[in-house]
C-alpha atoms as a PDB file:
ATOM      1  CA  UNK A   1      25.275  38.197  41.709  1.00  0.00           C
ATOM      2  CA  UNK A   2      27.701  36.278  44.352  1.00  0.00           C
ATOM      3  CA  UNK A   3      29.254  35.176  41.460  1.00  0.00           C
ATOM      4  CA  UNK A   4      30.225  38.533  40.001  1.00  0.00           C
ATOM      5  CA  UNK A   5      31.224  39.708  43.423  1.00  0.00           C
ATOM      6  CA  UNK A   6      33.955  36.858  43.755  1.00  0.00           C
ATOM      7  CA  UNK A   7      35.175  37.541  40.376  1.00  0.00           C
ATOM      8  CA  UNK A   8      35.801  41.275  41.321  1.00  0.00           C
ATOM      9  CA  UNK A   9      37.179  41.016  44.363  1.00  0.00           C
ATOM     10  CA  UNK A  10      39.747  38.558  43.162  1.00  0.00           C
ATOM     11  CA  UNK A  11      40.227  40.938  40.160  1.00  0.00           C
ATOM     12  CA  UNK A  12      40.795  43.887  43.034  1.00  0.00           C
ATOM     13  CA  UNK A  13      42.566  41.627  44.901  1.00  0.00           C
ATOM     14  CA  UNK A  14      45.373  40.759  41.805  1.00  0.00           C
ATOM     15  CA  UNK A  15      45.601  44.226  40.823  1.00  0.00           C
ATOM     16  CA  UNK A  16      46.576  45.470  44.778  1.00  0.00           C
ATOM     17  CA  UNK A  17      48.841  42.679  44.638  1.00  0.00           C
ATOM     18  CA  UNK A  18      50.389  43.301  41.133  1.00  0.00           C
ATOM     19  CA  UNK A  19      50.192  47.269  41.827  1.00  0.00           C
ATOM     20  CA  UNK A  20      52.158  46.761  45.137  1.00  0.00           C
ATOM     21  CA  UNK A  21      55.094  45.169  44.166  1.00  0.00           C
ATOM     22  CA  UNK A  22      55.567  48.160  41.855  1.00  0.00           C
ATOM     23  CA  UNK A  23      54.666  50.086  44.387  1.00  0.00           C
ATOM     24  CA  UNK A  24      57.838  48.353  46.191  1.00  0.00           C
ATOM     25  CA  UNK A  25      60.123  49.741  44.018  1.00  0.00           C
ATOM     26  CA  UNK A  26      58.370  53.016  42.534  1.00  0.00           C
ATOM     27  CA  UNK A  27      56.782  55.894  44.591  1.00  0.00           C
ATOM     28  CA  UNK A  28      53.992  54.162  46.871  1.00  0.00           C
ATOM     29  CA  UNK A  29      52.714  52.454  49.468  1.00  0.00           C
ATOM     30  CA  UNK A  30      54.036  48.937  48.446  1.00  0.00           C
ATOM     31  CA  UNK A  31      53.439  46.660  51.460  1.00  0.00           C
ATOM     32  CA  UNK A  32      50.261  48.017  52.713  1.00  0.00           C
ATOM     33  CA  UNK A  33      49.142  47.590  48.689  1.00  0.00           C
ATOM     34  CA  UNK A  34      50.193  43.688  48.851  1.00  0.00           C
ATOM     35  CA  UNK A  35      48.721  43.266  52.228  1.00  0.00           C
ATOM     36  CA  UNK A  36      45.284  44.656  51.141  1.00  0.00           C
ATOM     37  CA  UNK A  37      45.357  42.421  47.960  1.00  0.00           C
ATOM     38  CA  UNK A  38      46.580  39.449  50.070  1.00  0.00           C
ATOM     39  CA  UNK A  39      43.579  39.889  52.623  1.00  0.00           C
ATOM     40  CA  UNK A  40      41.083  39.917  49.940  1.00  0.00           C
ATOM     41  CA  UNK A  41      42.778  36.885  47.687  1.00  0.00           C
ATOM     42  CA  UNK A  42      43.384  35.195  51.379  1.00  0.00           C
ATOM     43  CA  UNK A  43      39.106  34.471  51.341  1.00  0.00           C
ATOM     44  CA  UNK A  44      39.899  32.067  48.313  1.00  0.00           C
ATOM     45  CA  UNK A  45      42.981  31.086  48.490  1.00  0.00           C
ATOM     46  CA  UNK A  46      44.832  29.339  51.530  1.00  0.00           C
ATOM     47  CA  UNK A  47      48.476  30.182  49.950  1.00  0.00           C
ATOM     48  CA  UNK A  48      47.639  33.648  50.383  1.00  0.00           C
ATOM     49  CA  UNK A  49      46.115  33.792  53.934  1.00  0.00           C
ATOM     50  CA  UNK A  50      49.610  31.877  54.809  1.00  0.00           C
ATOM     51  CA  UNK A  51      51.521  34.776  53.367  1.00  0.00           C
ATOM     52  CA  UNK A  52      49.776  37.564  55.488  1.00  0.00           C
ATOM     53  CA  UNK A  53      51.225  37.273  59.002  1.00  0.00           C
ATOM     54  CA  UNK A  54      55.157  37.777  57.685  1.00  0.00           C
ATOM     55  CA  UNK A  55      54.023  40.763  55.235  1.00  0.00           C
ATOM     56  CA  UNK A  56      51.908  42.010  58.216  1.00  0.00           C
ATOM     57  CA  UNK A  57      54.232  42.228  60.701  1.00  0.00           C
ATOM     58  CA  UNK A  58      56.903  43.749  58.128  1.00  0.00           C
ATOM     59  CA  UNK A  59      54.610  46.232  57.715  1.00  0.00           C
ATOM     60  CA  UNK A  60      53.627  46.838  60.982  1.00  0.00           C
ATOM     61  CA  UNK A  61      57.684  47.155  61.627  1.00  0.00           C
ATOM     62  CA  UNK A  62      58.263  49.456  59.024  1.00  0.00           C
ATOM     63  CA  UNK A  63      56.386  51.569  59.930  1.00  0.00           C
ATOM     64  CA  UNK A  64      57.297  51.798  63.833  1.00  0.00           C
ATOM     65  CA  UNK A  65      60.482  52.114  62.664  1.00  0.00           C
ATOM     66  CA  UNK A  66      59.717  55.138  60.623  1.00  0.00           C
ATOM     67  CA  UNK A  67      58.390  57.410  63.485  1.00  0.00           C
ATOM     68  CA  UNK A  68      61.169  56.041  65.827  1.00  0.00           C
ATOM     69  CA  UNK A  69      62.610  59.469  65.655  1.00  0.00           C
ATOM     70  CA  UNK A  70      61.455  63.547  64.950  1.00  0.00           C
ATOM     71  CA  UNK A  71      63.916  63.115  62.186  1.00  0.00           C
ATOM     72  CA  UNK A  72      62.806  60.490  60.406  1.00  0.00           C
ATOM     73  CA  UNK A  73      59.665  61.646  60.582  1.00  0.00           C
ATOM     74  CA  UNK A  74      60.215  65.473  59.133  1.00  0.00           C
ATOM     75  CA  UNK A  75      62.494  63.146  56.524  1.00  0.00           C
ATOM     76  CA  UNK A  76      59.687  61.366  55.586  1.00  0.00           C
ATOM     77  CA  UNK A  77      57.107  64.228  55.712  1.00  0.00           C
ATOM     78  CA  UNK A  78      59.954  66.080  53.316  1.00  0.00           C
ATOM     79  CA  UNK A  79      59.842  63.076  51.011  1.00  0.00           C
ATOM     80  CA  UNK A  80      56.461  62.510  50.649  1.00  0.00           C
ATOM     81  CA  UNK A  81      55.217  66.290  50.251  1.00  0.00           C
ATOM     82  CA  UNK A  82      58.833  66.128  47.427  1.00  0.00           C
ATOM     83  CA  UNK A  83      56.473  63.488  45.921  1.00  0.00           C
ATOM     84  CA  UNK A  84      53.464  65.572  45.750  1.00  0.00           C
ATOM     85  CA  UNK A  85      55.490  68.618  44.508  1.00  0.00           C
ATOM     86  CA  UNK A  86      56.802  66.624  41.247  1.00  0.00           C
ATOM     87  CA  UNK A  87      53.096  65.252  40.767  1.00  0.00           C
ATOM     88  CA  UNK A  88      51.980  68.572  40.521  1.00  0.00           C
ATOM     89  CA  UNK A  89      55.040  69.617  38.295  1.00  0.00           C
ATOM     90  CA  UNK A  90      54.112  66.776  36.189  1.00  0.00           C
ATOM     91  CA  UNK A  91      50.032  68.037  36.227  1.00  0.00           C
ATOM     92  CA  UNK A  92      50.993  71.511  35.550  1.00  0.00           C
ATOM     93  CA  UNK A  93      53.541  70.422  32.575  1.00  0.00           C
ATOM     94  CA  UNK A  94      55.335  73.546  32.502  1.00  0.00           C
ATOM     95  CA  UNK A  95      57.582  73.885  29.001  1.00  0.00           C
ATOM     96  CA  UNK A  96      60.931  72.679  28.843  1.00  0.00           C
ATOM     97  CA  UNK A  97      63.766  74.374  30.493  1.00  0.00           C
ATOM     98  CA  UNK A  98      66.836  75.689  27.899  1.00  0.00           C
ATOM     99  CA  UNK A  99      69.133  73.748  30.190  1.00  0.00           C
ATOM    100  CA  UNK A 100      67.398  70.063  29.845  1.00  0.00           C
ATOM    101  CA  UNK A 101      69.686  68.059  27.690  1.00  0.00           C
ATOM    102  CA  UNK A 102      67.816  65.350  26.583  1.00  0.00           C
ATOM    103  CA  UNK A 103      64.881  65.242  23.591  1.00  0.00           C
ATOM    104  CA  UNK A 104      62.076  66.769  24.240  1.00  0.00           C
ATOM    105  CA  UNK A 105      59.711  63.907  24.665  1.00  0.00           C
ATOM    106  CA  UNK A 106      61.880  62.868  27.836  1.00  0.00           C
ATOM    107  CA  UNK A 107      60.906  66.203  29.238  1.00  0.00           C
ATOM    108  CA  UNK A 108      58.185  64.669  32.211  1.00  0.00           C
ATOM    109  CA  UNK A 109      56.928  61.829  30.358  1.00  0.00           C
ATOM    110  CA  UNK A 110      53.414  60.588  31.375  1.00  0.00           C
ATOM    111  CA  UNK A 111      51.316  63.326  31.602  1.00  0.00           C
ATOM    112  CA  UNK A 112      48.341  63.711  33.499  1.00  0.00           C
ATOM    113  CA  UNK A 113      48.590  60.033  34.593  1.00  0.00           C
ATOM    114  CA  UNK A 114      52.141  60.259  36.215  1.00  0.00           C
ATOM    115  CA  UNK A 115      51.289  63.590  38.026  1.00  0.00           C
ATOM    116  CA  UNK A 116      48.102  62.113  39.430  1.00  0.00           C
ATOM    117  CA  UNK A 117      49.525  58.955  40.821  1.00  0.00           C
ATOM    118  CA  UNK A 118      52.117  60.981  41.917  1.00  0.00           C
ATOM    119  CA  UNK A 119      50.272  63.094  44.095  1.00  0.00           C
ATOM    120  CA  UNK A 120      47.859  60.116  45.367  1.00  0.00           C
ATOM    121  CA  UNK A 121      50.855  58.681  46.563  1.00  0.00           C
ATOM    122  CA  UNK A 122      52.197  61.517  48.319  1.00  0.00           C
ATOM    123  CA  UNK A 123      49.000  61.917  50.188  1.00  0.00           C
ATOM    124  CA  UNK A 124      48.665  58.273  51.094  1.00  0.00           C
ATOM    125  CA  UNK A 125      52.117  58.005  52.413  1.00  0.00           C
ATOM    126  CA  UNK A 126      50.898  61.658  54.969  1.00  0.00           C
ATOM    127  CA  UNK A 127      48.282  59.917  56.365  1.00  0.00           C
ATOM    128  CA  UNK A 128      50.355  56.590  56.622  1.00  0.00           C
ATOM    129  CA  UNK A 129      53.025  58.283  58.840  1.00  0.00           C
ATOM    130  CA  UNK A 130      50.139  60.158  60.409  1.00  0.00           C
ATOM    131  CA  UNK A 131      48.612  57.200  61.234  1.00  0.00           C
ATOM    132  CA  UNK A 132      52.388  55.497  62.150  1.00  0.00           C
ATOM    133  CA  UNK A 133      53.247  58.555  64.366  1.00  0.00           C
ATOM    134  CA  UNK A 134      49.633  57.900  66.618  1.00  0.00           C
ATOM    135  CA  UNK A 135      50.155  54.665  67.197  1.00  0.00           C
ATOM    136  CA  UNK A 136      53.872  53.956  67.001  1.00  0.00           C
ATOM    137  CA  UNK A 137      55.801  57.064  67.999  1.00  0.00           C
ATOM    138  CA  UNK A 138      57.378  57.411  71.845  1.00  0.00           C
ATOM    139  CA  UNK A 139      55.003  54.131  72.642  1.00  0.00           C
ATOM    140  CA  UNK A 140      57.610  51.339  73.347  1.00  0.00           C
ATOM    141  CA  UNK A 141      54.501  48.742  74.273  1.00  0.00           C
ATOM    142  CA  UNK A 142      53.430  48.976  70.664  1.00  0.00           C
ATOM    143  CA  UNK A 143      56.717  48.178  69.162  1.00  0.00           C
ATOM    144  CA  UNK A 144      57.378  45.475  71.478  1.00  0.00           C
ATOM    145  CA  UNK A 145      53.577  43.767  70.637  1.00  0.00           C
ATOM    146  CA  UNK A 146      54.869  43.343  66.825  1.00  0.00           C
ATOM    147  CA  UNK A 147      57.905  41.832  68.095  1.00  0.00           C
ATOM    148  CA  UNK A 148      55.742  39.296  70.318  1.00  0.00           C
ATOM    149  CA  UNK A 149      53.939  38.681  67.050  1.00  0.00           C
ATOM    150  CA  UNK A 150      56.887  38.579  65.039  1.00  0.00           C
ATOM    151  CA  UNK A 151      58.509  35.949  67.566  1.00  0.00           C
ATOM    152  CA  UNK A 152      54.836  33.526  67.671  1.00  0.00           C
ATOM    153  CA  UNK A 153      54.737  33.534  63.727  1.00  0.00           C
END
């Protein structure tokens, strides 16, 4: 049974890796992805538990920086509830517009499966500036203790 419990939490940990660096580049939580997957792939491999403190502390920086001002963070709240919107455009599936120019397949590809991880991503990135704005926003102290960090690694 240990055995099958190592297998799956290197298999969870590949896919949060593999799913983050998309997530870098698409709609989603990218870092915080690779940073889960790296702490779980870190208990079996040493490369990996070298790699967290630097992705930690970019992390941990990006998102002080985020909250730094009110508005950043209503330009991040817009974005992320924008995100949620076209997931649930995408779920709904309305029919094409007259004015869309392009074939009718291209009209929101993906279905159900776009729309969904559309609006999971959305949410998660709420409660990650939720979370961002309690512990980062108008506290200095906190900011400076990732540069500390950042400045030991």
């Amino acid at each position: 049974m240990a055995k099958v419990r190592d297998i799956a939490l290197l298999v969870l940990g590949w896919v949060l890796v593999v799913a983050g660096l998309a997530a870098l580049v698409l709609p989603g939580p990218g870092l915080v992805m690779v940073f889960s997957g790296l702490v779980i792939l870190s208990q079996h491999y040493p490369w990996a538990e070298k790699r967290l403190r630097p992705i930690e502390i970019r992390a941990m920086k990006g998102a002080a920086e985020s909250v730094e001002t009110v508005p950043r963070i209503v330009l991040s709240s817009l974005f992320a509830l924008a995100i949620i919107g076209c997931g649930v455009l995408w779920l709904l599936k309305p029919a094409m517009p007259p004015w869309w120019p392009l074939p009718e397949m291209l009209w929101l590809p993906g279905g159900r499966g776009t729309g969904s991880t559309l609006v999971l991503s959305g949410l998660i990135a709420i409660g990650l500036l939720a979370w961002s704005v309690r512990r980062f926003h108008g506290k200095p102290e906190e900011v400076a203790k990732i540069e500390e960090r950042a400045a030991r690694r």
